[in-house]
Protein backbone atom coordinates (compact mmCIF):
# COMPACT_ATOMS: atom_id res chain seq x y z
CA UNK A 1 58.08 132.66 52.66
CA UNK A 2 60.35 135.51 51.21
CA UNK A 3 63.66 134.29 50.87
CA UNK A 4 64.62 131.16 49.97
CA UNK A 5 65.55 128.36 53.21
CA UNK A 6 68.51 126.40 52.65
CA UNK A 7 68.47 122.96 54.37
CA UNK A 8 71.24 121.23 54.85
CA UNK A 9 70.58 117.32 56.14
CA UNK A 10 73.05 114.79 57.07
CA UNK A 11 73.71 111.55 58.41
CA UNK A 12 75.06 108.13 57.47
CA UNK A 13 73.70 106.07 54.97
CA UNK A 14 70.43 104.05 55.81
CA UNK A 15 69.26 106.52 57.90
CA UNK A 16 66.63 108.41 55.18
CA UNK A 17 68.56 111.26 54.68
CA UNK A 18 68.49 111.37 50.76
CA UNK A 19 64.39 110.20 50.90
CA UNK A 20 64.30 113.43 53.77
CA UNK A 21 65.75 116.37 51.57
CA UNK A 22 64.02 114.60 48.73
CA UNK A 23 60.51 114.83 50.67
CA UNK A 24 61.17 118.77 51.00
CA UNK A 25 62.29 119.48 47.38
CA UNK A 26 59.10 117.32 45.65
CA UNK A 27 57.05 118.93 48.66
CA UNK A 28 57.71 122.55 47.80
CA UNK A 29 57.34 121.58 43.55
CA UNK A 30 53.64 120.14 44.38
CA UNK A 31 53.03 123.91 46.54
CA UNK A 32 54.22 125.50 43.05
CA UNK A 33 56.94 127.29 44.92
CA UNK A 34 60.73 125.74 43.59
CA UNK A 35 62.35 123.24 45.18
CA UNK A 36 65.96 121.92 44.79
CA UNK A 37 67.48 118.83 46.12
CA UNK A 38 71.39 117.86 45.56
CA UNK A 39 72.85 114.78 47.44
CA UNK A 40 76.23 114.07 48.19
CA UNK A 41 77.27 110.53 48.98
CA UNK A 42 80.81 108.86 50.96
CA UNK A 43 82.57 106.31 49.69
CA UNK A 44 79.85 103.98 50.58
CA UNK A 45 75.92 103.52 50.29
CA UNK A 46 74.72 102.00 53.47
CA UNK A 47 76.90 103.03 57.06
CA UNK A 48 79.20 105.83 55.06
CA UNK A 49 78.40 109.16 54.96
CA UNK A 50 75.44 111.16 53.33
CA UNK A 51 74.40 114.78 53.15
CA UNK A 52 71.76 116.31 50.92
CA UNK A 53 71.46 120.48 50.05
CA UNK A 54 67.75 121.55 49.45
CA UNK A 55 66.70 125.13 48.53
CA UNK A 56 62.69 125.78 48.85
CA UNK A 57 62.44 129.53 47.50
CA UNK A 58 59.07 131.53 45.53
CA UNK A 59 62.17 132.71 43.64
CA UNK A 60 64.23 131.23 40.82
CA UNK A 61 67.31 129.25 42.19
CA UNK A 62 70.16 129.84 40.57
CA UNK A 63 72.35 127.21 42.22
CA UNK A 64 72.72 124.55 44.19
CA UNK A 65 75.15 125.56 46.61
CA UNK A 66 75.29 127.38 49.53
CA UNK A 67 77.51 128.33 52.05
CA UNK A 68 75.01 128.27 55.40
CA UNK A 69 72.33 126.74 56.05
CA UNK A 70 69.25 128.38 57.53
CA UNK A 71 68.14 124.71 58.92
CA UNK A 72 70.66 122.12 59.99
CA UNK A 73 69.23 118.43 60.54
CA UNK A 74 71.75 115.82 61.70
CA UNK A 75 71.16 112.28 62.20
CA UNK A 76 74.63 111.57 63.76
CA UNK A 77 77.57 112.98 65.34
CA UNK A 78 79.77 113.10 62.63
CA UNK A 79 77.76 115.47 60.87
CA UNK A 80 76.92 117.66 63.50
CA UNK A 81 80.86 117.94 63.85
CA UNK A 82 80.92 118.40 60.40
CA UNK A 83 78.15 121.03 59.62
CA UNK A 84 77.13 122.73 62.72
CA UNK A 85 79.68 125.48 62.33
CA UNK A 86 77.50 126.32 59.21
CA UNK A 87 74.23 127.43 59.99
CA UNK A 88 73.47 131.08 59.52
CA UNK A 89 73.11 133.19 62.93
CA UNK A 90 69.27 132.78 63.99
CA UNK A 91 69.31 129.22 62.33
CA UNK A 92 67.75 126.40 63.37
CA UNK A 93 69.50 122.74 64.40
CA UNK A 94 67.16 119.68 65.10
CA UNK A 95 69.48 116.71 65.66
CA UNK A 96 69.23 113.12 66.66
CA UNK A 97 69.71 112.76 70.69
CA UNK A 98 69.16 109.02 70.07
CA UNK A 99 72.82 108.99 68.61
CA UNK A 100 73.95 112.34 70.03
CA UNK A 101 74.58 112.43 73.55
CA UNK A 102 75.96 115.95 73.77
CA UNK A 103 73.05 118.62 74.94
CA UNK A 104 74.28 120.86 71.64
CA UNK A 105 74.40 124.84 71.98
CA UNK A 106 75.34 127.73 70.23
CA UNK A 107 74.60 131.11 70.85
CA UNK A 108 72.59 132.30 67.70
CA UNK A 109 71.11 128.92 66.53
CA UNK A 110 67.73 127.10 68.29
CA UNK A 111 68.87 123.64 68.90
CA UNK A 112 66.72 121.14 69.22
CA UNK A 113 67.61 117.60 70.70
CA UNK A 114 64.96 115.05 69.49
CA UNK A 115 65.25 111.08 70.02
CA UNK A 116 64.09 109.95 66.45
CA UNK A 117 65.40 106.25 66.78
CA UNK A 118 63.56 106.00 70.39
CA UNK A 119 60.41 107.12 69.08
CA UNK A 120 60.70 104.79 66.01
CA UNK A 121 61.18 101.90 67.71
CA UNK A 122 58.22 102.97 70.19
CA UNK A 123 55.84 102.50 66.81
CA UNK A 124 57.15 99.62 65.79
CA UNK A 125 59.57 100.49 62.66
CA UNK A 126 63.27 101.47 63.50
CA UNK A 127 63.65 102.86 59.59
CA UNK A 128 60.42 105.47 60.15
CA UNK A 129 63.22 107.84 62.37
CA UNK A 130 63.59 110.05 59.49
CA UNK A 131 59.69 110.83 59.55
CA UNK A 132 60.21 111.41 63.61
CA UNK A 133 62.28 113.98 62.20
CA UNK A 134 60.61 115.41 59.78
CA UNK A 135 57.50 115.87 62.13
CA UNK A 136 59.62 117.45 64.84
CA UNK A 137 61.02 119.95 61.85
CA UNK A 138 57.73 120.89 60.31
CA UNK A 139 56.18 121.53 63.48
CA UNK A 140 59.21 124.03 63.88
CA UNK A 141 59.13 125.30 60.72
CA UNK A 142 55.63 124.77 59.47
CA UNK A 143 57.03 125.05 55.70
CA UNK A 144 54.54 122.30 54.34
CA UNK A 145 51.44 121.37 55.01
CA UNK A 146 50.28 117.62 56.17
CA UNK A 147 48.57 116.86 52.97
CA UNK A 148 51.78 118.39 50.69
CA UNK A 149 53.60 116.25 52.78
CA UNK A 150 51.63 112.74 52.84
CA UNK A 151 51.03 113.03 49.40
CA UNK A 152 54.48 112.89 48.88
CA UNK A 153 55.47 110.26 50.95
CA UNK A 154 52.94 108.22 49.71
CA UNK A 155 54.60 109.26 45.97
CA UNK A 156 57.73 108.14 47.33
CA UNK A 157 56.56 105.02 48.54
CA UNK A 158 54.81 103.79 45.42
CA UNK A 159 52.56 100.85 45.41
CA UNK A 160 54.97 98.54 46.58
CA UNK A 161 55.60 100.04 49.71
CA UNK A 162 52.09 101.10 50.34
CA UNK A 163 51.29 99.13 52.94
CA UNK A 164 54.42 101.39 55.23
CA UNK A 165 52.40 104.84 54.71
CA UNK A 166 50.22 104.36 58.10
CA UNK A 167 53.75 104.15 59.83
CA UNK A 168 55.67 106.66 58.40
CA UNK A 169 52.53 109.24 58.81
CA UNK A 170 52.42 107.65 62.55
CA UNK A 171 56.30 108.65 62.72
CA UNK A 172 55.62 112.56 61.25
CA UNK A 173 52.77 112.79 63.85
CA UNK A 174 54.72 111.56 66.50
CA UNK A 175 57.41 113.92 65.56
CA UNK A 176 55.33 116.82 65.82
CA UNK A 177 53.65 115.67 68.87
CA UNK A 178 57.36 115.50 70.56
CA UNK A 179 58.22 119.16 69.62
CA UNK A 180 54.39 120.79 70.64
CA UNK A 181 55.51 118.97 74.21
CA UNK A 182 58.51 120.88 74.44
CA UNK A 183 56.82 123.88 73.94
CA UNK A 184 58.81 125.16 71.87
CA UNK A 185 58.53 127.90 68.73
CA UNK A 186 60.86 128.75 65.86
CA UNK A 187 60.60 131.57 64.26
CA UNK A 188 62.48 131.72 61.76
């Protein structure tokens, strides 16, 4: 990686948004590369809106905020509405086509339609869609590696929630599985 990759990922609330850009920051800190993550909450927790900011960058970051995003992931069609006219030109959007019916284009972004909520409910766990996601994105992007990344979640999880690791690694797999079907790459 030589520049820094500015994520931006939204949805509404309950969907795993905040645990997703949370997942990237903690994954790039435990690679010893930086990491940022900055949420951003609606009115309400669960159903209103949420968007998270994450930097991953071998360089210092400086701030928080930035104008485009490299990578775009959207959970819902408010936020694609929202966001998608702020993705920097070669950028990547991977979006929910569970809740999106629109096939999304634009000219100088990859965008990638994949049914998260489907695929979760295919293994048995509706709330592992995030990790459907996350698969699908790292098999784009290949930014972290399986163990960064299941080390995390499992982090995340704690001991309370152990028993929901199988799942949510079933959910990154099947994520990844779903994009190396397409056939498509990213290069970014």
């Amino acid at each position: 990686m030589r520049d820094a990759v500015n994520v931006k990922v939204a949805g509404f609330g309950g969907q795993g948004v905040m645990m997703f850009g949370q997942i990237l920051a903690y994954s790039a800190t435990k690679d010893g590369i930086n990491g940022l993550w900055f949420p951003s909450y609606g009115p309400e927790t669960r159903g209103g809106t949420a968007n998270c900011s994450v930097i991953v960058s071998e360089q210092v970051i400086n701030s928080p905020v930035f104008k485009n995003a490299n990578h775009l992931i959207i959970f819902n069609l408010p936020s694609l509405d929202k966001f998608r006219s702020n993705v920097s030109e070669g950028g990547l959007i991977l979006y929910n086509s569970s809740l999106i019916a629109e096939d999304v284009k634009e000219e100088s972004h990859l965008c990638i339609g994949v049914p998260i909520n489907d695929i979760a409910i295919k293994l048995g766990n509706a709330k592992v869609a995030n990790m459907v996601m996350m698969g699908a994105y790292l098999e784009l992007t290949h930014l972290f590696s399986d163990e960064t990344i299941l080390a995390i979640v499992k982090k995340i999880l704690g001991e309370k929630k152990a028993d929901l690791v199988e799942v949510n690694y079933q959910a990154i797999e099947a994520g990844k599985q779903f994009v190396k079907d397409l056939g498509v790459v990213y290069a970014s």
